[in-house]
C-alpha atoms as a PDB file:
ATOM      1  CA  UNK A   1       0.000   0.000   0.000  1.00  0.00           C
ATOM      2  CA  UNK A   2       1.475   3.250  -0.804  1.00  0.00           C
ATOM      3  CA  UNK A   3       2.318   5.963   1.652  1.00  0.00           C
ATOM      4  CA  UNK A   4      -0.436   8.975   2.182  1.00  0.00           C
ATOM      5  CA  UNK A   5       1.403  11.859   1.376  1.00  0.00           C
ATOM      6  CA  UNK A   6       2.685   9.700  -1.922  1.00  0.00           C
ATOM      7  CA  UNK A   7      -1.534   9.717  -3.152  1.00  0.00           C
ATOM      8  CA  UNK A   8      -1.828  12.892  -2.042  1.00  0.00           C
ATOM      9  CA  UNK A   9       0.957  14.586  -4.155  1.00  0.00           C
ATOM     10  CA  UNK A  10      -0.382  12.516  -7.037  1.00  0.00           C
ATOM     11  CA  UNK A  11      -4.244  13.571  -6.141  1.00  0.00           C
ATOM     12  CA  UNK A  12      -3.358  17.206  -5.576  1.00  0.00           C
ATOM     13  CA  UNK A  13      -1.763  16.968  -9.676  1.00  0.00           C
ATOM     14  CA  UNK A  14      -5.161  15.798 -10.769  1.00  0.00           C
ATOM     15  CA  UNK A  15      -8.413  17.412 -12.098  1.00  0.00           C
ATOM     16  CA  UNK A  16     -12.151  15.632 -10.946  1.00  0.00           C
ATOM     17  CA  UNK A  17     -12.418  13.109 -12.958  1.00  0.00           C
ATOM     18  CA  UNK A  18      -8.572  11.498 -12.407  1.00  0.00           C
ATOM     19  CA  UNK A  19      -9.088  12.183  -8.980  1.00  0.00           C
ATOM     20  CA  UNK A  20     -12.324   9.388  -9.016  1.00  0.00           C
ATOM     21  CA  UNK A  21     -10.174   6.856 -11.858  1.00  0.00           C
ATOM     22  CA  UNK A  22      -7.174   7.341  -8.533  1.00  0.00           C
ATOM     23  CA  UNK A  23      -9.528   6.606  -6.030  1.00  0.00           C
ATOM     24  CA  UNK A  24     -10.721   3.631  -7.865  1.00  0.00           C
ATOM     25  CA  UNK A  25      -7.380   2.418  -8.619  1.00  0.00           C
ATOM     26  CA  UNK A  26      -6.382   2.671  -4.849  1.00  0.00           C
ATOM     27  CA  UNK A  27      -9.692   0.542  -4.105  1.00  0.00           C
ATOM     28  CA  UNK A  28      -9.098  -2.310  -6.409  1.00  0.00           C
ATOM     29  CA  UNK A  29      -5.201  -2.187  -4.873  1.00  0.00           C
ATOM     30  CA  UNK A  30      -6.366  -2.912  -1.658  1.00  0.00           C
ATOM     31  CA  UNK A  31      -5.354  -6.177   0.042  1.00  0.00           C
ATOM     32  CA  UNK A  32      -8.280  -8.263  -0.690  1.00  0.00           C
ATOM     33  CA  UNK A  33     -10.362  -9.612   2.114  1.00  0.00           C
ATOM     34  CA  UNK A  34     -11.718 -12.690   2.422  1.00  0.00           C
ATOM     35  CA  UNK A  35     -15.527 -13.084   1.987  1.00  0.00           C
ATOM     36  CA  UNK A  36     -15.756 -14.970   5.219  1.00  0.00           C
ATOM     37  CA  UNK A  37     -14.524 -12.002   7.379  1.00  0.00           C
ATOM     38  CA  UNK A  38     -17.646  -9.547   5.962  1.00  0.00           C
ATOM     39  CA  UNK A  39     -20.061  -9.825   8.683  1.00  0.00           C
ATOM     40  CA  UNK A  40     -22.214  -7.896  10.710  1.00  0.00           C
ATOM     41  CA  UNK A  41     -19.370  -7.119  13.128  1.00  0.00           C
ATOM     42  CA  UNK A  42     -17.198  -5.805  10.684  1.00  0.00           C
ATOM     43  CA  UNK A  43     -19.235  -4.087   9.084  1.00  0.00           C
ATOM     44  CA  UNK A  44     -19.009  -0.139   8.733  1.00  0.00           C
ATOM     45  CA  UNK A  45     -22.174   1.420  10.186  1.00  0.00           C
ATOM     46  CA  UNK A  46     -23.616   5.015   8.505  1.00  0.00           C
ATOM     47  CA  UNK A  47     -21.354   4.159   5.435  1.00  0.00           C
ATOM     48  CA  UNK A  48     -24.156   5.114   2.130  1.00  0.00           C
ATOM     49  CA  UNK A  49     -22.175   1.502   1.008  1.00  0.00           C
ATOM     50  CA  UNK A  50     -20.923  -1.686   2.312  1.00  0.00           C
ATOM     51  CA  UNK A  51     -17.844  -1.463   3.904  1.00  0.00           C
ATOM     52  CA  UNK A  52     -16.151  -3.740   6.206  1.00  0.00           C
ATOM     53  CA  UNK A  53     -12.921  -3.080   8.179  1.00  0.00           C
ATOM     54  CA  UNK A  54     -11.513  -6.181  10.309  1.00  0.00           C
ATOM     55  CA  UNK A  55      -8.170  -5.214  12.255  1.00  0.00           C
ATOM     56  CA  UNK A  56      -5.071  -7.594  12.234  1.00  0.00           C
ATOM     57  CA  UNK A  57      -1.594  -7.800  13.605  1.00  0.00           C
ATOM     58  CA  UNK A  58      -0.219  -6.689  17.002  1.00  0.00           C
ATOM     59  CA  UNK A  59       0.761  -3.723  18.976  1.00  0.00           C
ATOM     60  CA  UNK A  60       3.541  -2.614  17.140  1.00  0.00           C
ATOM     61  CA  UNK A  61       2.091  -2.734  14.307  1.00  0.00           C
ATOM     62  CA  UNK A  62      -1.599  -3.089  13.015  1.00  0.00           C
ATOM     63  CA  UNK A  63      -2.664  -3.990  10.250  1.00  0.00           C
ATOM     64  CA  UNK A  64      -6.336  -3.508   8.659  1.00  0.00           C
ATOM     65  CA  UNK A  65      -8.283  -5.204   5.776  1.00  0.00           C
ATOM     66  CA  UNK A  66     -11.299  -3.448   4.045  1.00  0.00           C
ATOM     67  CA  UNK A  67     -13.463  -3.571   1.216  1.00  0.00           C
ATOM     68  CA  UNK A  68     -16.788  -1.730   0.351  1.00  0.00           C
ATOM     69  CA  UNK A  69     -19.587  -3.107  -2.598  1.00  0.00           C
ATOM     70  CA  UNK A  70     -19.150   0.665  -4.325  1.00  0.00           C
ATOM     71  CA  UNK A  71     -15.918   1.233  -6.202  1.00  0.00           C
ATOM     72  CA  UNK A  72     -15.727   4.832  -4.612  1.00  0.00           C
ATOM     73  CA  UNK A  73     -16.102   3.958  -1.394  1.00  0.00           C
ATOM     74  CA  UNK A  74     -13.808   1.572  -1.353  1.00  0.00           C
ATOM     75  CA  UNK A  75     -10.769   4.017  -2.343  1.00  0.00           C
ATOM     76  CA  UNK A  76     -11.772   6.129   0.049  1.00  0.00           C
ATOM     77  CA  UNK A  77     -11.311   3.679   2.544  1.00  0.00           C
ATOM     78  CA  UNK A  78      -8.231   2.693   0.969  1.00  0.00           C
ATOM     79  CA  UNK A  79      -7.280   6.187   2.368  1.00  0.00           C
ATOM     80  CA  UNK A  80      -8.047   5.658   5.640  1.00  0.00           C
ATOM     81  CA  UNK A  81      -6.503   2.586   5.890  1.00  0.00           C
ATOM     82  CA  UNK A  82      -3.205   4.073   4.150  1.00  0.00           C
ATOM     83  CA  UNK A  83      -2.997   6.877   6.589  1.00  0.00           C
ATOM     84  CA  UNK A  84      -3.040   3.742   9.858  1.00  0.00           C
ATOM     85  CA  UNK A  85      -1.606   1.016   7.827  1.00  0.00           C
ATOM     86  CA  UNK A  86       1.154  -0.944   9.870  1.00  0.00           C
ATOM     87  CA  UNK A  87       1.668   2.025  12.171  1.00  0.00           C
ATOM     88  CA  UNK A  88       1.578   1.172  16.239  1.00  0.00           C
ATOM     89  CA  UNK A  89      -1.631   1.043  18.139  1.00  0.00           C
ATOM     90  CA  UNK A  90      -0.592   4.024  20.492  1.00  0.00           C
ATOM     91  CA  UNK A  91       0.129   6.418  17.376  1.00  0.00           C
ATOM     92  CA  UNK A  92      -2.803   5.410  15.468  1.00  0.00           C
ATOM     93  CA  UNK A  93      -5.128   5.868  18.822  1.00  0.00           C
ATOM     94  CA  UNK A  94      -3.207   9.318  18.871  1.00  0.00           C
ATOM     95  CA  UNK A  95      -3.367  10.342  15.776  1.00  0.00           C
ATOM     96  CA  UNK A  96      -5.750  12.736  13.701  1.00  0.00           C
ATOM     97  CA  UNK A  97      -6.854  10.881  10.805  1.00  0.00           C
ATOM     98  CA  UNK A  98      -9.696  13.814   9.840  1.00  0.00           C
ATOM     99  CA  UNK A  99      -6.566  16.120   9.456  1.00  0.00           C
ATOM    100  CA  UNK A 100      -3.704  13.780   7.356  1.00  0.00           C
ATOM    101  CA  UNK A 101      -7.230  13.199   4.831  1.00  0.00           C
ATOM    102  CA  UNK A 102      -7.907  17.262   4.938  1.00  0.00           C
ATOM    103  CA  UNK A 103      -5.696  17.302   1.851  1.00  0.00           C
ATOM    104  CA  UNK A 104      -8.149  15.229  -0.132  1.00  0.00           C
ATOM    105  CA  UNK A 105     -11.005  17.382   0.686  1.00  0.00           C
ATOM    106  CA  UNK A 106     -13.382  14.536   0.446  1.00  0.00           C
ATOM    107  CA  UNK A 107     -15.914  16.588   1.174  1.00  0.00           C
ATOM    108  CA  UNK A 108     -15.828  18.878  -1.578  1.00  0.00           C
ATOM    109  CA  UNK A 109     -14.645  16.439  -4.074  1.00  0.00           C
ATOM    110  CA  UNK A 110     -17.604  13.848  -3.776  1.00  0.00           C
ATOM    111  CA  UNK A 111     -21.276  13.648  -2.535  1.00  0.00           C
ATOM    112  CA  UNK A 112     -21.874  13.835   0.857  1.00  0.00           C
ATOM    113  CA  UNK A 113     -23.376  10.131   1.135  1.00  0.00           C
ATOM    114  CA  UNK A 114     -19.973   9.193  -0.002  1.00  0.00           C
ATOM    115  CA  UNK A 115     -17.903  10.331   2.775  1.00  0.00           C
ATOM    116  CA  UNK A 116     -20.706  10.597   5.397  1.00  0.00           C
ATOM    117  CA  UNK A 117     -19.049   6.927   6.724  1.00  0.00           C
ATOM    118  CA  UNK A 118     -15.542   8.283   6.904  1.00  0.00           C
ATOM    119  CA  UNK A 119     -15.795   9.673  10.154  1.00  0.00           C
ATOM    120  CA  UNK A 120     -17.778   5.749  11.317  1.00  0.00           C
ATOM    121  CA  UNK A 121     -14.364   4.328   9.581  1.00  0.00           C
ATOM    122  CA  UNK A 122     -11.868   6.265  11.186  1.00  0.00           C
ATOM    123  CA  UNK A 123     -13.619   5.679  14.763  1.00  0.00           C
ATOM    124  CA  UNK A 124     -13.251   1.840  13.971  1.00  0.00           C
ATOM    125  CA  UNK A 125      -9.958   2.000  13.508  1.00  0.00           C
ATOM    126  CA  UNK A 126      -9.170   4.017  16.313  1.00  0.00           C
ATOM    127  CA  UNK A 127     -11.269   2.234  18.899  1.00  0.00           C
ATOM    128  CA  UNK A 128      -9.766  -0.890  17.577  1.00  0.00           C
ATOM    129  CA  UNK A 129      -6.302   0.779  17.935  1.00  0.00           C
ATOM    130  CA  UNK A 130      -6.616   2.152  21.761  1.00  0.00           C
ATOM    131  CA  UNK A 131      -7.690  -1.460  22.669  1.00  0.00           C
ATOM    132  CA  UNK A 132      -4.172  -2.465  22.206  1.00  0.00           C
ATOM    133  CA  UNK A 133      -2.579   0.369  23.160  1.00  0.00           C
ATOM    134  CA  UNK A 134      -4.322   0.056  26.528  1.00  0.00           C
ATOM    135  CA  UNK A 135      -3.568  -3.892  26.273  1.00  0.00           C
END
């Protein structure tokens, strides 16, 4: 998975439509996840489309798979997942997703049903994330 500021210099070089072909792109790069692990519990709630997050690896360093049934949605939560991926649980608990995705200004750039979820995702992952920290 590439780096956040890497997707955001590229996204920041790129008018409205190349900016929905990259978030696409980032999607269908996403490490895939199994069918098995989309269930109820891993599923995104307030999200306009499917998504599912389910949280992997330790401490040190955690590690998240997602998908989502809408293209879209799914590379934007490619982008949340790139700005925790295989960080530690204490920096990711710490840290203020909202702000590192500010340069994408989601909100602007797409619908609001889109990225009404983000803000569900990033809670996920950062409940998930103080969990272990607190461990």
């Amino acid at each position: 998975m590439r780096a956040l500021d890497d997707i955001a210099e590229e996204y920041d070089f790129l008018d409205a439509d190349d900016r929905y072909r990259l978030l696409i792109d980032l999607g269908r790069d996403l490490e895939p996840m199994p069918d098995p692990l989309k269930t109820d519990a891993t599923l995104v709630r307030g999200c306009s489309a499917s998504v599912w997050v389910y949280p992997t690896g330790e401490p040190d360093r955690l590690h998240f798979l997602a998908d989502s049934n809408a293209a879209i949605t799914k590379g934007i939560v490619a982008l949340v997942i790139a700005a925790v991926q295989d960080k530690g649980a204490a920096e990711v608990a710490g840290m203020d997703i909202a702000a590192a995705l500010a340069p994408f200004d989601l909100k602007n750039q797409l619908s609001s049903n889109r990225t009404q979820g983000v803000p569900n995702m990033i809670a996920l992952v950062q409940a998930h994330a103080a969990r272990l920290a607190a461990g």
